[in-house]
Every structure is written in C-alpha cells, then in structure tokens.
N, C-alpha and C. Protein backbone atom coordinates (compact mmCIF):
# COMPACT_ATOMS: atom_id res chain seq x y z
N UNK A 1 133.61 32.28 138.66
CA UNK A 1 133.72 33.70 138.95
C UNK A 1 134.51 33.93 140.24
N UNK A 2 134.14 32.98 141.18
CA UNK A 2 135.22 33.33 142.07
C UNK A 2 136.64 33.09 141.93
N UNK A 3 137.28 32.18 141.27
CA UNK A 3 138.36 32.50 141.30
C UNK A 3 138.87 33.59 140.14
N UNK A 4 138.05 34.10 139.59
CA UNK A 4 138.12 35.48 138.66
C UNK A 4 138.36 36.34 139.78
N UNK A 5 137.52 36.62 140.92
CA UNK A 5 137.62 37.64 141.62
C UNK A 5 138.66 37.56 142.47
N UNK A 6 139.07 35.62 143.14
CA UNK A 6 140.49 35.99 143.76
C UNK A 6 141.70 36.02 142.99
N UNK A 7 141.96 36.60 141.67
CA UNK A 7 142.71 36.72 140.43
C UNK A 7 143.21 35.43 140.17
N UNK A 8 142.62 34.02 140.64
CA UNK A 8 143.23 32.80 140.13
C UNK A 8 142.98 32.28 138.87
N UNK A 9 142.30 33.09 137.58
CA UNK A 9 142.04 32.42 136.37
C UNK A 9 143.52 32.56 135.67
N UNK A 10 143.90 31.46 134.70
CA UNK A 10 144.97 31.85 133.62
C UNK A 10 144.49 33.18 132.91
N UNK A 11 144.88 33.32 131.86
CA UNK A 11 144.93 34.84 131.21
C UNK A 11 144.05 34.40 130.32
N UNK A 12 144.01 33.26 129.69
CA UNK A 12 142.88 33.35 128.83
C UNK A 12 141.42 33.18 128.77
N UNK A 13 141.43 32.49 130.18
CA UNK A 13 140.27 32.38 131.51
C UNK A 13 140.31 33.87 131.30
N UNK A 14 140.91 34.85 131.75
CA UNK A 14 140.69 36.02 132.51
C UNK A 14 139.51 36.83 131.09
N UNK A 15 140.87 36.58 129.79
CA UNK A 15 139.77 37.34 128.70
C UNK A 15 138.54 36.52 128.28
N UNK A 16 138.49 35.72 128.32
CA UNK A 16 137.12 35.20 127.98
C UNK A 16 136.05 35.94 129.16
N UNK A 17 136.15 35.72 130.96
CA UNK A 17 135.31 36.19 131.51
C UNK A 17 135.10 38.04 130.93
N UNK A 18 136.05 38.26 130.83
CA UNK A 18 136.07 39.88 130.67
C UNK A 18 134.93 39.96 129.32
N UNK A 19 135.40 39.34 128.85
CA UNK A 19 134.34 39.54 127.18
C UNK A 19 132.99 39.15 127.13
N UNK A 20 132.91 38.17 128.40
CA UNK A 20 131.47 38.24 128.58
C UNK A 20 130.70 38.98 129.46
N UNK A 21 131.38 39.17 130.66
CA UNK A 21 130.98 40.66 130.83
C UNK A 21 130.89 41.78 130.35
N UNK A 22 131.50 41.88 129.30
CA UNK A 22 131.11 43.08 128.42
C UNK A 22 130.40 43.09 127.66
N UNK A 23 129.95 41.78 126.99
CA UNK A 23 128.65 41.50 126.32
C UNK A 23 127.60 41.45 127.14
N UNK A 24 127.67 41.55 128.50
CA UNK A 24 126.56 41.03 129.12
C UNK A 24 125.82 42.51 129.54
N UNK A 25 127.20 44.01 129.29
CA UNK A 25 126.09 45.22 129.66
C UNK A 25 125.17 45.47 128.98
N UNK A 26 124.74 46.28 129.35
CA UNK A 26 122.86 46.82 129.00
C UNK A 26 122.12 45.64 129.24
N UNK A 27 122.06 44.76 129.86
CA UNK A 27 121.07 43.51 129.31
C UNK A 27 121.20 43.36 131.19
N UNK A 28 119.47 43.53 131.39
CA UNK A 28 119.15 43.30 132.67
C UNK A 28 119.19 42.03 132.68
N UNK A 29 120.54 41.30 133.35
CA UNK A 29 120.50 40.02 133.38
C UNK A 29 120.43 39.46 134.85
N UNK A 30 119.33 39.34 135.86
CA UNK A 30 119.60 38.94 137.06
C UNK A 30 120.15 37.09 137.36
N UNK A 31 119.31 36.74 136.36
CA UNK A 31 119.71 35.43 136.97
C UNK A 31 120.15 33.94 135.41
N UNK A 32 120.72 33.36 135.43
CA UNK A 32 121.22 32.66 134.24
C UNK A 32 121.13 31.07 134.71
N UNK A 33 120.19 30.05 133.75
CA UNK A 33 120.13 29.50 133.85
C UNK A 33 120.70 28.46 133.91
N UNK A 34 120.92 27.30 135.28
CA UNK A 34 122.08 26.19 135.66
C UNK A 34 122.77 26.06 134.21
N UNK A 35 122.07 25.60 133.13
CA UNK A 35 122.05 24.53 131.90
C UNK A 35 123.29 25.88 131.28
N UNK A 36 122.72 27.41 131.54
CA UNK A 36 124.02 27.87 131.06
C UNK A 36 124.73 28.24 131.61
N UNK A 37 124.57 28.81 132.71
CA UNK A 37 126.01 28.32 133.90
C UNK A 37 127.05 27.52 133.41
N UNK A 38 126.75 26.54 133.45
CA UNK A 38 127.64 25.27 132.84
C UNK A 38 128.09 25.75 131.82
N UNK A 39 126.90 25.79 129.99
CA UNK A 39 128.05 26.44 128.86
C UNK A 39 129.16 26.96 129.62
N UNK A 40 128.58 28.07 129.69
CA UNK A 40 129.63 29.13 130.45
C UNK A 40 130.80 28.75 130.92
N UNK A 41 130.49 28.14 131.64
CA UNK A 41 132.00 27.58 132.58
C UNK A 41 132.76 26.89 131.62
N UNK A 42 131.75 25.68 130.90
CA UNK A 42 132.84 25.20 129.95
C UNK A 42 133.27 25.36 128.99
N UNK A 43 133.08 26.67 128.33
CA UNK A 43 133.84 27.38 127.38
C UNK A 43 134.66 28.09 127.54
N UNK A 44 134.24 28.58 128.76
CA UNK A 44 135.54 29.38 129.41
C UNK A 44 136.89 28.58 129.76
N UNK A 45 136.52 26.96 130.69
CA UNK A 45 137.38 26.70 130.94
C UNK A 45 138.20 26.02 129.57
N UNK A 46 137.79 25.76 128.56
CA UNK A 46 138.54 24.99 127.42
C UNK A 46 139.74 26.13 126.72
N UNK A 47 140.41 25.79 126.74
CA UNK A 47 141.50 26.59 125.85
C UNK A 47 141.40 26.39 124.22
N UNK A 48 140.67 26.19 123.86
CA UNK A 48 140.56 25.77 122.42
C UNK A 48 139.64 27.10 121.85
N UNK A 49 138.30 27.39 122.47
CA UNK A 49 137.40 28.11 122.67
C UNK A 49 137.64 29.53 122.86
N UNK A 50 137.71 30.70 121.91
CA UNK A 50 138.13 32.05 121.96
C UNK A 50 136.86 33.01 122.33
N UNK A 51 137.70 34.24 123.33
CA UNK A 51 136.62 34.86 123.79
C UNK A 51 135.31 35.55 122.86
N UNK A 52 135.65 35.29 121.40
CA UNK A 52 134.34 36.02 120.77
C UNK A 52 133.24 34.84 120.64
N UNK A 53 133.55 33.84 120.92
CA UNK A 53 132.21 32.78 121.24
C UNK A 53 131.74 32.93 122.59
N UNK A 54 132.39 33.03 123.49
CA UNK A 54 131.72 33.11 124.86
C UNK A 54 130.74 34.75 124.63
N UNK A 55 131.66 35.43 124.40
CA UNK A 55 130.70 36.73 124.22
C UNK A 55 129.34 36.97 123.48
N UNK A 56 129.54 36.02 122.52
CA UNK A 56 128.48 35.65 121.38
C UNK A 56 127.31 34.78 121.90
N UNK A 57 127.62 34.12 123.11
CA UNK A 57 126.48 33.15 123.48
C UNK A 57 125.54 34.35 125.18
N UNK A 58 126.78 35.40 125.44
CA UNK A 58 126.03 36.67 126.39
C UNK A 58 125.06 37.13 125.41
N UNK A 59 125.61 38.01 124.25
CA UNK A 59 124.74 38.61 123.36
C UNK A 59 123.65 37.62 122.59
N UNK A 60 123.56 36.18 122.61
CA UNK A 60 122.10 35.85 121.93
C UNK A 60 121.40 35.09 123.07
N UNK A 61 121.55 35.13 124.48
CA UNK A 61 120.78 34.88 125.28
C UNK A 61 119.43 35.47 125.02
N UNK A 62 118.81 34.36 125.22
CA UNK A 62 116.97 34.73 125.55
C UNK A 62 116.68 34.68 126.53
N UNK A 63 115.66 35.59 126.77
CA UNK A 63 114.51 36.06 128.23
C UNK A 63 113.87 35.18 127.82
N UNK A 64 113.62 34.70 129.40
CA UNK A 64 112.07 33.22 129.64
C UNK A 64 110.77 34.45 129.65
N UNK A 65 110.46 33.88 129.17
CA UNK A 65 108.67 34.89 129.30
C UNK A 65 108.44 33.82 130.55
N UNK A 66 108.09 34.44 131.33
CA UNK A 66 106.90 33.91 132.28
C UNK A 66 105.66 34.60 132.95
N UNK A 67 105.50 35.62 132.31
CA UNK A 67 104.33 36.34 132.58
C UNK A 67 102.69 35.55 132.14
N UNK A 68 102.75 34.31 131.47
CA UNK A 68 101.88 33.61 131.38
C UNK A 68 101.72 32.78 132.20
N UNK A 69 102.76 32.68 133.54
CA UNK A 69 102.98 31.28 134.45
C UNK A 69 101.99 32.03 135.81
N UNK A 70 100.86 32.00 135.95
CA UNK A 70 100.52 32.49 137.13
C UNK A 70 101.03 32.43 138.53
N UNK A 71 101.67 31.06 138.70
CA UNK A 71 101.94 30.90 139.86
C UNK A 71 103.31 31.46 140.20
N UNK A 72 104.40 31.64 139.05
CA UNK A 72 105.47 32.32 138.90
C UNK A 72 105.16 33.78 138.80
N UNK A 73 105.99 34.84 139.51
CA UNK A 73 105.80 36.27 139.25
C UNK A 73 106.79 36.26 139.50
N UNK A 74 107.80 37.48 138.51
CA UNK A 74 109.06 37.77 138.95
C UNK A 74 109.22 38.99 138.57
N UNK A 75 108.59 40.25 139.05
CA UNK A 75 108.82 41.99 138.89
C UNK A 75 110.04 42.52 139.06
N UNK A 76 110.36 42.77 137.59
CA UNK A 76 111.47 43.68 137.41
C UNK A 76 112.54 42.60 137.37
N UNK A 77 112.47 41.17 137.39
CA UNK A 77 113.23 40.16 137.45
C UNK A 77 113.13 39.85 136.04
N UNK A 78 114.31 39.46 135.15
CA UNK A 78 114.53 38.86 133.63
C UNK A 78 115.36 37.54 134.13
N UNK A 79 114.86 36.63 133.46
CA UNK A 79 116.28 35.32 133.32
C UNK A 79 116.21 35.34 132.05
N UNK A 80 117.25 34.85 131.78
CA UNK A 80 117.99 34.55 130.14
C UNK A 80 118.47 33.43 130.28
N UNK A 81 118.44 32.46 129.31
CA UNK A 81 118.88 31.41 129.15
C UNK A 81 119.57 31.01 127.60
N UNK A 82 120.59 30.45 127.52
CA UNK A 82 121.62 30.18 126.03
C UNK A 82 120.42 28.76 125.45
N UNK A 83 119.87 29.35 124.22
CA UNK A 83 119.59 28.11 123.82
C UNK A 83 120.87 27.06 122.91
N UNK A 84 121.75 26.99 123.31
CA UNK A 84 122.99 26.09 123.00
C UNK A 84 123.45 25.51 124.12
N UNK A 85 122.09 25.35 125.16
CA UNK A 85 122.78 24.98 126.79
C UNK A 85 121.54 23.78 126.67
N UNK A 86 120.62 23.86 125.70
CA UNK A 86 119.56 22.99 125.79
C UNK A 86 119.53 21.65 124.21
C-alpha cells in the first residue's frame, strides 16, 4: 500500500489495489489477518492474477468471532480473515 500511495505500483498493481478497495466498502474492516496480508500482496503482485480475484477474496472474507474468547475483547473492532490464506 505504500507504494500505492507514493504512486509507485505498475498499472495493473494500481487496478487490482483499486478493486479491492472497492470491494472492501461497507465492510467494517479494521484489521486483516498477516496470513492475508500476504494473499493480498501476492496476488496483487503476480501479473497473471486479474483484479476480479483479488476483489473476490475482499468480498468472501470472514469475521473471527471472538466474543467467546474472554480474555480477548475487541468493541466495535471486526477482523476478517481470507480462508484461502489458511
């Protein structure tokens, strides 16, 4: 993402991030797990890989329930994680 923001991605870097940010509105997403971090990055960075898969793995992200983890509390906090990162 940072070099998204200092405009250093190629163009097809650029549409892939764009498409997953746009899959990623409405969806309170604060925080994304390392394991998909990574997908992420490496679908983005492959040139083989077109932006309606990266977008496709924003839109079927799952929320961790952890409201059963007592020792974990996270209010008003969601993580999502790609199960194709596990």
């Amino acid at each position: 993402m940072s070099r998204y923001v200092l405009d250093k991605t190629s163009a097809l870097e650029t549409i892939k991030i764009e498409a997953m940010l746009n899959a990623r509105k409405g969806k309170a997403i604060h925080w994304l797990s390392d394991e998909t971090e990574e997908l992420l990055f490496r679908k983005i960075s492959d040139n083989t890989v077109m932006q309606q898969e990266v977008a496709d793995i924003m839109k079927n992200l799952t929320k961790l329930n952890v409201g059963g983890v007592r020792w974990m509390k996270f209010r008003g906090m969601e993580i999502y994680f790609s199960k194709e990162a596990y």
